[in-house]
N, C-alpha and C. Protein backbone atom coordinates (compact mmCIF):
# COMPACT_ATOMS: atom_id res chain seq x y z
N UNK A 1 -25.09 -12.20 95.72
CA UNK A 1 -25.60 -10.86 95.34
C UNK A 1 -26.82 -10.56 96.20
N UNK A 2 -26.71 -9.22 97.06
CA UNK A 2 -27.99 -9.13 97.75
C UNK A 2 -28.35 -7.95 97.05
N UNK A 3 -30.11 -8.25 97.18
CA UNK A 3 -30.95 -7.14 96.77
C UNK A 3 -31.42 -6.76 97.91
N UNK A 4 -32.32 -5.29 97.49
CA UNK A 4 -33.26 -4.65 98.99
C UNK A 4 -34.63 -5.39 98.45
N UNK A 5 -35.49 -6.03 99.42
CA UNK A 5 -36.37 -6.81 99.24
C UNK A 5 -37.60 -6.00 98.24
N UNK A 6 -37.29 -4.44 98.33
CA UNK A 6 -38.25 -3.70 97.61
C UNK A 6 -38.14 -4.37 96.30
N UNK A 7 -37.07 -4.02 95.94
CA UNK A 7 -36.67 -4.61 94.43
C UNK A 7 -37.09 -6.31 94.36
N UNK A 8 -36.55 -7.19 95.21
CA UNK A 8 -36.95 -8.16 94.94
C UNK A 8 -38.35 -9.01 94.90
N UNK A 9 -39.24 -7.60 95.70
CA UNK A 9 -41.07 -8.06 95.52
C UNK A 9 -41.85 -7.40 94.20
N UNK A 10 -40.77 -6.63 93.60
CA UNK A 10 -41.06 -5.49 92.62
C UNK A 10 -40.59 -6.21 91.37
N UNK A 11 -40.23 -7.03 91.17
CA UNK A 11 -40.01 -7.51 90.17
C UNK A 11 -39.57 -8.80 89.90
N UNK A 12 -39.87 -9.63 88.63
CA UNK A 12 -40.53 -10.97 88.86
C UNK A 12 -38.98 -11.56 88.70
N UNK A 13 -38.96 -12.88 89.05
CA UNK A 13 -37.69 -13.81 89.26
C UNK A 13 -37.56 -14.04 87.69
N UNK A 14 -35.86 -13.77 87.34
CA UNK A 14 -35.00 -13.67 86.41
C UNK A 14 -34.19 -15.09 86.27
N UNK A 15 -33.58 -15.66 85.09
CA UNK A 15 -32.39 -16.47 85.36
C UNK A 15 -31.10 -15.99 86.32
N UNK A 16 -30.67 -17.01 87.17
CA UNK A 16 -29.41 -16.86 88.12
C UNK A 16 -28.48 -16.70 86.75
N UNK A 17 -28.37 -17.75 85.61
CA UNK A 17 -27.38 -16.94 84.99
C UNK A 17 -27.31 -15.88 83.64
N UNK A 18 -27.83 -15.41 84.14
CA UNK A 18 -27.98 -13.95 82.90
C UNK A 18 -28.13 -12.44 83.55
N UNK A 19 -26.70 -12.19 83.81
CA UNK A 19 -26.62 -10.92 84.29
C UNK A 19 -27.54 -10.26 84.23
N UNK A 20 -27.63 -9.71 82.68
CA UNK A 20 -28.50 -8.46 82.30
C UNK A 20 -29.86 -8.90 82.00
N UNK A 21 -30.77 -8.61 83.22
CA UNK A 21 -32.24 -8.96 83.01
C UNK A 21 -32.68 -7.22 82.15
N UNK A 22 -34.14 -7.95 81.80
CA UNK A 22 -34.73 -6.62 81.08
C UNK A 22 -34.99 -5.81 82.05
N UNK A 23 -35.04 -5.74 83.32
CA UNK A 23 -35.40 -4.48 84.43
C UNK A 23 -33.92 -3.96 84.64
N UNK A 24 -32.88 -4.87 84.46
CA UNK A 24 -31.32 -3.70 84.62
C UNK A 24 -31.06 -3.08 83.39
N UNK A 25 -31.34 -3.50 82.26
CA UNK A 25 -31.67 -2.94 81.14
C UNK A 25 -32.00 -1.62 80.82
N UNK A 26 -33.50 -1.57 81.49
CA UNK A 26 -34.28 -0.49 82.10
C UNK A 26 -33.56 0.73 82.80
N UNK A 27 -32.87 -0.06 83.67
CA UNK A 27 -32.29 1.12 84.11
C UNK A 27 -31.15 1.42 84.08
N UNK A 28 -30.15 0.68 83.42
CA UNK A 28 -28.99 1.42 82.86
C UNK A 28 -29.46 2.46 82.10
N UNK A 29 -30.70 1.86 80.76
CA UNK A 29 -30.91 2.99 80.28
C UNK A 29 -31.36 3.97 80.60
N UNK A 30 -32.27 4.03 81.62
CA UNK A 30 -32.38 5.42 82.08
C UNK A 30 -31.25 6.47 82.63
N UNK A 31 -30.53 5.46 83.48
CA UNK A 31 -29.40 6.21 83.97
C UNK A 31 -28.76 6.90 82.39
N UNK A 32 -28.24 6.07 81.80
CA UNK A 32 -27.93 6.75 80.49
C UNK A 32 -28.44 8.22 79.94
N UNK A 33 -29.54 7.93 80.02
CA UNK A 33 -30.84 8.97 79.68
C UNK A 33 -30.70 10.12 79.93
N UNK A 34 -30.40 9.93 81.64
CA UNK A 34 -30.30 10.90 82.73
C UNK A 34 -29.00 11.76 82.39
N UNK A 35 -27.92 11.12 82.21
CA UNK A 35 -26.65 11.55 82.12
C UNK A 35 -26.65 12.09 81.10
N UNK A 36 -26.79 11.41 79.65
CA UNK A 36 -26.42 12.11 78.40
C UNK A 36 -27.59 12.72 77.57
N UNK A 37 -28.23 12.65 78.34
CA UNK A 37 -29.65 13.71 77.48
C UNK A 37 -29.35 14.17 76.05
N UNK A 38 -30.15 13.04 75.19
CA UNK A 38 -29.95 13.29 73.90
C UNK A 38 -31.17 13.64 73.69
N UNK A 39 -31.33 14.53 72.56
CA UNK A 39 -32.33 15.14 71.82
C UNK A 39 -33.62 14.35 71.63
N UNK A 40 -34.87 14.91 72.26
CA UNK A 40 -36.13 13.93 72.52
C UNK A 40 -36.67 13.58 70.78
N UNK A 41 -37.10 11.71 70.62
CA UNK A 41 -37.32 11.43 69.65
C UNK A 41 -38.13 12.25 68.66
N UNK A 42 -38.54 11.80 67.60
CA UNK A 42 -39.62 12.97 66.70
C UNK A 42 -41.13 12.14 67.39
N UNK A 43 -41.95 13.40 67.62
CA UNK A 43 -43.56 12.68 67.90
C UNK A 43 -43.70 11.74 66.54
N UNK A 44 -44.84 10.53 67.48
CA UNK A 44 -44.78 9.52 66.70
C UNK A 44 -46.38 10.16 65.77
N UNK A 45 -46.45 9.62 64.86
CA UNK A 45 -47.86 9.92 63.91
C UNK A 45 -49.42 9.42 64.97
N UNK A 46 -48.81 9.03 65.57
CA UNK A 46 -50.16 7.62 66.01
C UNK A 46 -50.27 8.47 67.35
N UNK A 47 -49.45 9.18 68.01
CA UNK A 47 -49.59 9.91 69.35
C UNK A 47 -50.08 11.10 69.29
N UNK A 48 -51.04 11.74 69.88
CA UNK A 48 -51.54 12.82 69.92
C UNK A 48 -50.47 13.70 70.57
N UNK A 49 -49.90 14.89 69.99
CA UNK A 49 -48.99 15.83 70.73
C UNK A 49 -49.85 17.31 71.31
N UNK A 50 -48.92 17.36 72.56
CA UNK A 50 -50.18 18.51 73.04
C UNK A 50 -49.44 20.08 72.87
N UNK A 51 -48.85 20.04 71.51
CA UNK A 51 -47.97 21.51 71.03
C UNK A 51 -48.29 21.89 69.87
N UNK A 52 -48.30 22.68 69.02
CA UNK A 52 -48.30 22.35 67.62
C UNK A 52 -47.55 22.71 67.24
N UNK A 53 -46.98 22.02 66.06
CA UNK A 53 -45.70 22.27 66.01
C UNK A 53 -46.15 23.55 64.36
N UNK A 54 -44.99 24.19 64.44
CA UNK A 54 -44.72 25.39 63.46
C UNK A 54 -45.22 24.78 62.53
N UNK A 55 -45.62 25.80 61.38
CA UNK A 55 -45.72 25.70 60.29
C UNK A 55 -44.89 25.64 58.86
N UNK A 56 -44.59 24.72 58.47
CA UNK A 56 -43.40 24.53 57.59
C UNK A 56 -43.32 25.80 56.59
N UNK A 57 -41.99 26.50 56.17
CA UNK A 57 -41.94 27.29 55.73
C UNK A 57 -42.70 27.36 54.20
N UNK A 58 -42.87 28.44 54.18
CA UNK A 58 -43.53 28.21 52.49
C UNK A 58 -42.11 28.84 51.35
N UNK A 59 -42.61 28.10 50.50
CA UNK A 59 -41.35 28.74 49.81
C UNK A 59 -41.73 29.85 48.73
N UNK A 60 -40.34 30.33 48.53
CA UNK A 60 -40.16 31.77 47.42
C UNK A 60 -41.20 31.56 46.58
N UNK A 61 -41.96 32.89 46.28
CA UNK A 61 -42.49 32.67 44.49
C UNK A 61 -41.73 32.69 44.07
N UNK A 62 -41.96 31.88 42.79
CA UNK A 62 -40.64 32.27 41.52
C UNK A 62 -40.40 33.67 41.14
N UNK A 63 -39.59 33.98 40.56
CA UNK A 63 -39.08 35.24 40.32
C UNK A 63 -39.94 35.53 38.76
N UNK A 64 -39.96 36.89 38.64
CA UNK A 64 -41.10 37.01 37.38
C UNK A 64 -40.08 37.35 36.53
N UNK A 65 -40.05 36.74 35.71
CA UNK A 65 -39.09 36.76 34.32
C UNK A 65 -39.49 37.79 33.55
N UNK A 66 -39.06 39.29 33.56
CA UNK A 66 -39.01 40.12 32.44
C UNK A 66 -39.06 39.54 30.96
N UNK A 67 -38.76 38.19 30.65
CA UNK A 67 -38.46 37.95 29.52
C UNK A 67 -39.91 36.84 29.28
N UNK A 68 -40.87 36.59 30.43
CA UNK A 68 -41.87 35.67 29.65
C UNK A 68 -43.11 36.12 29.17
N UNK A 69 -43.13 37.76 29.30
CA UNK A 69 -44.16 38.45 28.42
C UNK A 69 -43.31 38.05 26.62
């Protein structure tokens, strides 16, 4: 198996036998990513988001009961 030496100074020596290192990992999943663009996760609590998000709807008043005079 040859690599381009970029890759092979770019990232640290793996087992010979274990196909799937965590950097092909990496980028299957991105490729994945790329291709099937699924719906971006929910912001996490702990991350500052730089949008704000809407304001949750408020709900109905209750209806005024002719009958609670």
């Amino acid at each position: 198996m040859v690599k381009a030496s970029s890759e092979v100074d770019s990232q640290p020596p793996v087992e010979k036998n274990s196909p799937f290192t965590f950097s092909n990992t990496l980028r299957v999943a991105a490729i994945m990513h790329r291709r099937r663009a699924p719906p971006p996760p929910p912001p996490q609590p702990n991350r500052p988001i730089h949008f704000s998000p809407p304001p949750p709807p408020t709900p109905p008043p209750p209806p005024q009961s002719p009958y609670s005079s």
